[in-house]
Protein backbone atom coordinates (compact mmCIF):
# COMPACT_ATOMS: atom_id res chain seq x y z
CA UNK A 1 12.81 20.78 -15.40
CA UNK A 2 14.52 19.67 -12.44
CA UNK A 3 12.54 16.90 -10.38
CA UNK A 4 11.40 17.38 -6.95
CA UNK A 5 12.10 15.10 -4.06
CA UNK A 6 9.16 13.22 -3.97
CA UNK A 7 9.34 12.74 -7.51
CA UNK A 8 12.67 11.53 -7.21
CA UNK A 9 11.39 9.19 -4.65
CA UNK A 10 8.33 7.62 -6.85
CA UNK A 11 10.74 7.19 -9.64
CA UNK A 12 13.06 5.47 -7.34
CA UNK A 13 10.42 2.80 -5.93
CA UNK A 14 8.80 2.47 -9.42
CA UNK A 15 11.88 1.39 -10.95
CA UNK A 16 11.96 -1.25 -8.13
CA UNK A 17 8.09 -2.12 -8.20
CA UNK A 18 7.52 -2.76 -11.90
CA UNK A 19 10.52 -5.08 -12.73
CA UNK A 20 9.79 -6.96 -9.71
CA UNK A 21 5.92 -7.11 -10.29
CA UNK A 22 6.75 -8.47 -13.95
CA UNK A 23 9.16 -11.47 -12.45
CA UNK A 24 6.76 -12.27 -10.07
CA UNK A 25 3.94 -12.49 -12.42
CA UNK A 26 6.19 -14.59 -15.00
CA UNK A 27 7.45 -17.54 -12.95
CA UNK A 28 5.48 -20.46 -11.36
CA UNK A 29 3.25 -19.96 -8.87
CA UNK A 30 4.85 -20.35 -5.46
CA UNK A 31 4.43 -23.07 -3.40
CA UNK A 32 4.04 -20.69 -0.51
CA UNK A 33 1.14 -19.11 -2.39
CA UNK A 34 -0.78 -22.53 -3.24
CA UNK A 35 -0.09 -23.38 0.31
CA UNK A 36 -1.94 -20.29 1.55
CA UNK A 37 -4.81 -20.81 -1.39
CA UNK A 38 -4.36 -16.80 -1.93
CA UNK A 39 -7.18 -15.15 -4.03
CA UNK A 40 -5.40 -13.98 -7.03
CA UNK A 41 -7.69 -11.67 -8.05
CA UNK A 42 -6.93 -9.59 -5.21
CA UNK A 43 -3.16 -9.83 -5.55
CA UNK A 44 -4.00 -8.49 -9.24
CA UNK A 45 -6.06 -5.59 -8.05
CA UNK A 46 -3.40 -4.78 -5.36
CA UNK A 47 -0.68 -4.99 -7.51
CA UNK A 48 -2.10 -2.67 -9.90
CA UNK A 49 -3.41 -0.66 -7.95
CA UNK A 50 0.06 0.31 -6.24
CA UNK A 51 1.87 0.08 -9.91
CA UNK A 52 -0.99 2.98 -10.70
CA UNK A 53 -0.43 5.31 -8.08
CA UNK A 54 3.50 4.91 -8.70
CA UNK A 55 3.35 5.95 -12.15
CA UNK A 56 0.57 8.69 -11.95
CA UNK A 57 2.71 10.33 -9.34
CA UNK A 58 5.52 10.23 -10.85
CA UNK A 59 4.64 11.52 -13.58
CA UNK A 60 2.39 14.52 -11.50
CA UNK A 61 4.25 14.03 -8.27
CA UNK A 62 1.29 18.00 -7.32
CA UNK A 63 -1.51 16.98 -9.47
CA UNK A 64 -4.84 15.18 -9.29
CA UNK A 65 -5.48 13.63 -12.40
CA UNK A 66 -7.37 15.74 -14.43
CA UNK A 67 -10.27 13.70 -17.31
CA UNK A 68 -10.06 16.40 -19.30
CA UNK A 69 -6.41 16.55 -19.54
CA UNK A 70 -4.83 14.16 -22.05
CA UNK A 71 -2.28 12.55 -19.41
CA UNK A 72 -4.84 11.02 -17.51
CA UNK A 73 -5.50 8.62 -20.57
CA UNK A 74 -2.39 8.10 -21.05
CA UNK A 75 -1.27 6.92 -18.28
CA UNK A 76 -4.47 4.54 -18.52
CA UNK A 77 -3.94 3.45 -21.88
CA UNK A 78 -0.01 2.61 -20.52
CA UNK A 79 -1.20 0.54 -17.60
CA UNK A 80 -4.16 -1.13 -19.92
CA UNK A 81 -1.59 -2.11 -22.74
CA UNK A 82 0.60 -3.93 -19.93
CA UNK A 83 -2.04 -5.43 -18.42
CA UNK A 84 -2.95 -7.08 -21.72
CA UNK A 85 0.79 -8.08 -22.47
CA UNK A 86 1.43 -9.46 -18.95
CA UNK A 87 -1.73 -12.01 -19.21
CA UNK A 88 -0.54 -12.80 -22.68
CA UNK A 89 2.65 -13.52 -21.58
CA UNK A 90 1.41 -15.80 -18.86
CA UNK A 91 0.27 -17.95 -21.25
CA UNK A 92 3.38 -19.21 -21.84
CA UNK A 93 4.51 -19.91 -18.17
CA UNK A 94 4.24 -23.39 -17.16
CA UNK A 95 1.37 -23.71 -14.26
CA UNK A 96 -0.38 -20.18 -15.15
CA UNK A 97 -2.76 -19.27 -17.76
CA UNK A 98 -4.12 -15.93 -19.82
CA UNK A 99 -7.10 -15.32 -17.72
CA UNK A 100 -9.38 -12.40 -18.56
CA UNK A 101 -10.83 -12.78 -14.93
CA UNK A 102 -7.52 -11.68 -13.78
CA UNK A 103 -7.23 -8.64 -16.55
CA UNK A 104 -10.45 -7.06 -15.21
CA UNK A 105 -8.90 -7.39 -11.25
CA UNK A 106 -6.13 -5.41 -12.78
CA UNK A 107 -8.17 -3.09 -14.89
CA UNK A 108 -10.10 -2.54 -11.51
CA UNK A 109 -7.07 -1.51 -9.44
CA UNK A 110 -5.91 0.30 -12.19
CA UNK A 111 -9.43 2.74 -12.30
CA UNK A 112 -9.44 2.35 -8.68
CA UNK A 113 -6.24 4.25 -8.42
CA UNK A 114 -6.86 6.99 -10.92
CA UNK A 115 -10.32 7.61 -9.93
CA UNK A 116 -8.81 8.25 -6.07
CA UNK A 117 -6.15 10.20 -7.65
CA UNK A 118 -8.69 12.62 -9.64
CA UNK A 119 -10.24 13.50 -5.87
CA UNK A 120 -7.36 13.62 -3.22
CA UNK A 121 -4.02 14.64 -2.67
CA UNK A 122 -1.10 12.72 -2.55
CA UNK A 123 -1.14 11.84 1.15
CA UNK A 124 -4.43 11.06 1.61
CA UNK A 125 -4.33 8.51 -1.30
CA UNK A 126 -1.10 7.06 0.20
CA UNK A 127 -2.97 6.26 3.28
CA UNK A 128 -5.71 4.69 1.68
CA UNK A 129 -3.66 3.02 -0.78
CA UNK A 130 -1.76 1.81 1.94
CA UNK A 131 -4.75 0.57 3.99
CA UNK A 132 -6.13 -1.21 1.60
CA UNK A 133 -2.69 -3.23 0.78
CA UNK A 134 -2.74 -4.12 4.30
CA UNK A 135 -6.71 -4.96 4.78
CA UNK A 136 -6.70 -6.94 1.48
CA UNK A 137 -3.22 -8.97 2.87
CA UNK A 138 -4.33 -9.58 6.21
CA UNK A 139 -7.95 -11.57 4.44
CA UNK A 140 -6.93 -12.80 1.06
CA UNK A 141 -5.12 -16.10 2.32
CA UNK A 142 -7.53 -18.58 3.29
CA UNK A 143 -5.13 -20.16 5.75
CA UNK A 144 -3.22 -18.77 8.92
CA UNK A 145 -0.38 -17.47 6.72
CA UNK A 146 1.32 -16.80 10.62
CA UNK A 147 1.54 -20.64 10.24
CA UNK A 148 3.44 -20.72 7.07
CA UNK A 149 6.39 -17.51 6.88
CA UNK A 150 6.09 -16.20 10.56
CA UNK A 151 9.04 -14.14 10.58
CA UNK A 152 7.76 -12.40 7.45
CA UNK A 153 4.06 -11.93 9.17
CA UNK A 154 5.35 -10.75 12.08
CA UNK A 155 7.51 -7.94 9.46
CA UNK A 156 4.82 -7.40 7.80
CA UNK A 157 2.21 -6.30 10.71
CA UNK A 158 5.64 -4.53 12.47
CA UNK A 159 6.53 -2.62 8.97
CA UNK A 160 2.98 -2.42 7.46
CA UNK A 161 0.90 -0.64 10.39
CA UNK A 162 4.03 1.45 10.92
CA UNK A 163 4.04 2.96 7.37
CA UNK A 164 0.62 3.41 7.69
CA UNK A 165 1.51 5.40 11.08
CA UNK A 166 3.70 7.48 9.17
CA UNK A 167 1.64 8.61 6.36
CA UNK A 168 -1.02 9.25 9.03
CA UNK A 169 1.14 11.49 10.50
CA UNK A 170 2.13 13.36 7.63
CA UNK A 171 -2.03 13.92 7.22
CA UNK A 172 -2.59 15.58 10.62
CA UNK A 173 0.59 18.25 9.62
CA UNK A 174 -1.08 19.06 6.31
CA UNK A 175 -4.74 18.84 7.40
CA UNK A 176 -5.28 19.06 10.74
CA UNK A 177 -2.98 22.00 12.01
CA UNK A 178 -2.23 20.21 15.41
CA UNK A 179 0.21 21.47 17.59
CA UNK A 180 3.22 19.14 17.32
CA UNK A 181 3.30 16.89 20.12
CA UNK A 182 0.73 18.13 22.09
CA UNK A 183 -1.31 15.61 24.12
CA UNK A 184 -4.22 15.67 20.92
CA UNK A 185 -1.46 15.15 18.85
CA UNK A 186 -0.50 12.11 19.76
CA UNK A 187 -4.23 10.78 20.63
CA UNK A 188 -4.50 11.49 17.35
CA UNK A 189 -1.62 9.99 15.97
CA UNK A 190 -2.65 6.63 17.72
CA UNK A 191 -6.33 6.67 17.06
CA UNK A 192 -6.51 6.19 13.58
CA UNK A 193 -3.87 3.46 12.93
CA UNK A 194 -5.49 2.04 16.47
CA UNK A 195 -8.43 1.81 14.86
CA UNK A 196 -7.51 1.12 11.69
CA UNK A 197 -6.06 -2.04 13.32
CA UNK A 198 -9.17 -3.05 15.17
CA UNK A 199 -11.45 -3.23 11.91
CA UNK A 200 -9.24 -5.44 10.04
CA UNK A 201 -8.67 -8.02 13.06
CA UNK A 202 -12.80 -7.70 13.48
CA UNK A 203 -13.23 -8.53 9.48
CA UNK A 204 -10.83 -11.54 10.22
CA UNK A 205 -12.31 -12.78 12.57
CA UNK A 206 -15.77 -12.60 10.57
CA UNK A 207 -14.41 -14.24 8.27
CA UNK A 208 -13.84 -17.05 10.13
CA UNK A 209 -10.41 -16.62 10.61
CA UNK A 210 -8.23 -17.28 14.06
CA UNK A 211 -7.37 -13.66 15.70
CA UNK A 212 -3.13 -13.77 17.08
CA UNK A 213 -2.79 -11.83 19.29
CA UNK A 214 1.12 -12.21 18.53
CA UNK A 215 -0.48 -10.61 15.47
CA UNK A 216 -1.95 -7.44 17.11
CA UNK A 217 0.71 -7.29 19.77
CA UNK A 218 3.30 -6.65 17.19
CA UNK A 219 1.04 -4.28 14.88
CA UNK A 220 0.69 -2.15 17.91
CA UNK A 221 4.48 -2.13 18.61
CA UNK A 222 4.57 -0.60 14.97
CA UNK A 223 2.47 1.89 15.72
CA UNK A 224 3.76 3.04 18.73
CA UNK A 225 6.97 2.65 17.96
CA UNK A 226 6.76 4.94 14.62
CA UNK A 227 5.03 7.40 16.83
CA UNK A 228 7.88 7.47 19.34
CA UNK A 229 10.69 7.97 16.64
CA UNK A 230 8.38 10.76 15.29
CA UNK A 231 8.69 12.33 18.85
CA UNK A 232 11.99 12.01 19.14
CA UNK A 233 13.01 13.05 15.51
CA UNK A 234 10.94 16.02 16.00
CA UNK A 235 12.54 16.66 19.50
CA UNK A 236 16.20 16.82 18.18
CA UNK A 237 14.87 19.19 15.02
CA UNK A 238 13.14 21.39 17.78
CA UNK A 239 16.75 21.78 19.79
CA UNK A 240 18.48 22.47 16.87
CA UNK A 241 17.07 24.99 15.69
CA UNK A 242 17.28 26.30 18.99
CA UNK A 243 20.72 26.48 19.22
């Protein structure tokens, strides 16, 4: 059976993800990361959470998971079994430890994931997948990480809020039935990641963190930037076809 595009895509980024996710998880903690005093435990459930949603649609790049189905467990019992060896391993890796604590953060992102993927669609678990990556981020450092890499902050709010833009957009073709480029559209394409925006600089903040507004400034260049290349890819299809 011949795979489809998107499948082909997942496939692609999981064979990146996972070998990456295990090096990262099998070398000394970073500097960088002891710096920032990170909470681990939500680096676990993020990582998991996205190694999850990789495999499951891979696997059923059109399905929800299905309980009753026997796939659904296994794709469980796959994740669960490398959870187990990865914290084993790490017990062998100067400066980290086995640490059920951090097992259950994974087993967390992993159910997470698959109980998401047994209610919505592809797309609309991308964007929440997605959100969360970027809410949890943006609050799990304890210090202004702006302070620490700011090139790679300033990528990340640039790149992060504009991927989030972009599966937004995707949602309002499939679900909304907007006319393309209509004045609602792109209200609407704006609003959410706008907004989106907005709560997690608020949550910052009451967490007692410092609000950048080099921070937001360059989040909303994301946004409206991915919007604008939207337009404009749209624009060229539109004359093509045209002519």
């Amino acid at each position: 059976m011949a795979l489809t595009r998107r499948q082909k895509l997942t496939i692609g980024v999981l064979i990146c993800y996972w070998p990456a996710l295990f090096v990262l998880a099998h070398i000394p903690v970073p500097q960088l990361v002891r710096r920032a005093h990170v909470s681990d435990k939500s680096l676990h459930f993020i990582a998991y959470l996205i190694l999850v949603f990789l495999l499951w649609f891979a696997i059923s790049p059109y399905r929800k998971v299905n309980w009753r189905k026997a796939r659904a467990w296994w794709v469980l019992l796959a994740v669960v079994c490398y959870g187990i060896a990865d914290e084993l391993l790490q017990g062998f890796i100067g400066g980290r430890s086995c640490d059920a604590r951090d097992f259950l953060a994974n087993l967390a992102g992993t159910l997470t994931g698959l109980i998401l993927f047994s209610v919505l669609n592809f797309w609309l678990v991308s964007l929440i997948v997605v959100g969360i990556t970027i809410f949890a981020l943006t609050n799990i450092a304890r210090v202004n990480v702006a302070d620490l890499v700011p090139f790679t902050n300033a990528m990340f709010h640039f790149f992060g809020y504009g991927f989030f833009t972009v599966v937004w957009i995707r949602c309002i073709y499939l679900f909304l039935g907007l006319k393309a480029f209509s004045t609602k559209w792109f209200i609407t394409a704006l609003a959410l990641p706008m907004g989106f925006l907005l709560g997690v600089k608020i949550f910052s903040v009451v967490l007692g963190r410092e609000l950048l507004m080099q921070d937001v400034v360059i989040a909303v260049a994301g946004v409206a930037t991915t919007v604008f290349l939207v337009y404009l890819i749209g624009l060229f299809r539109f004359r093509g076809e045209r002519f």
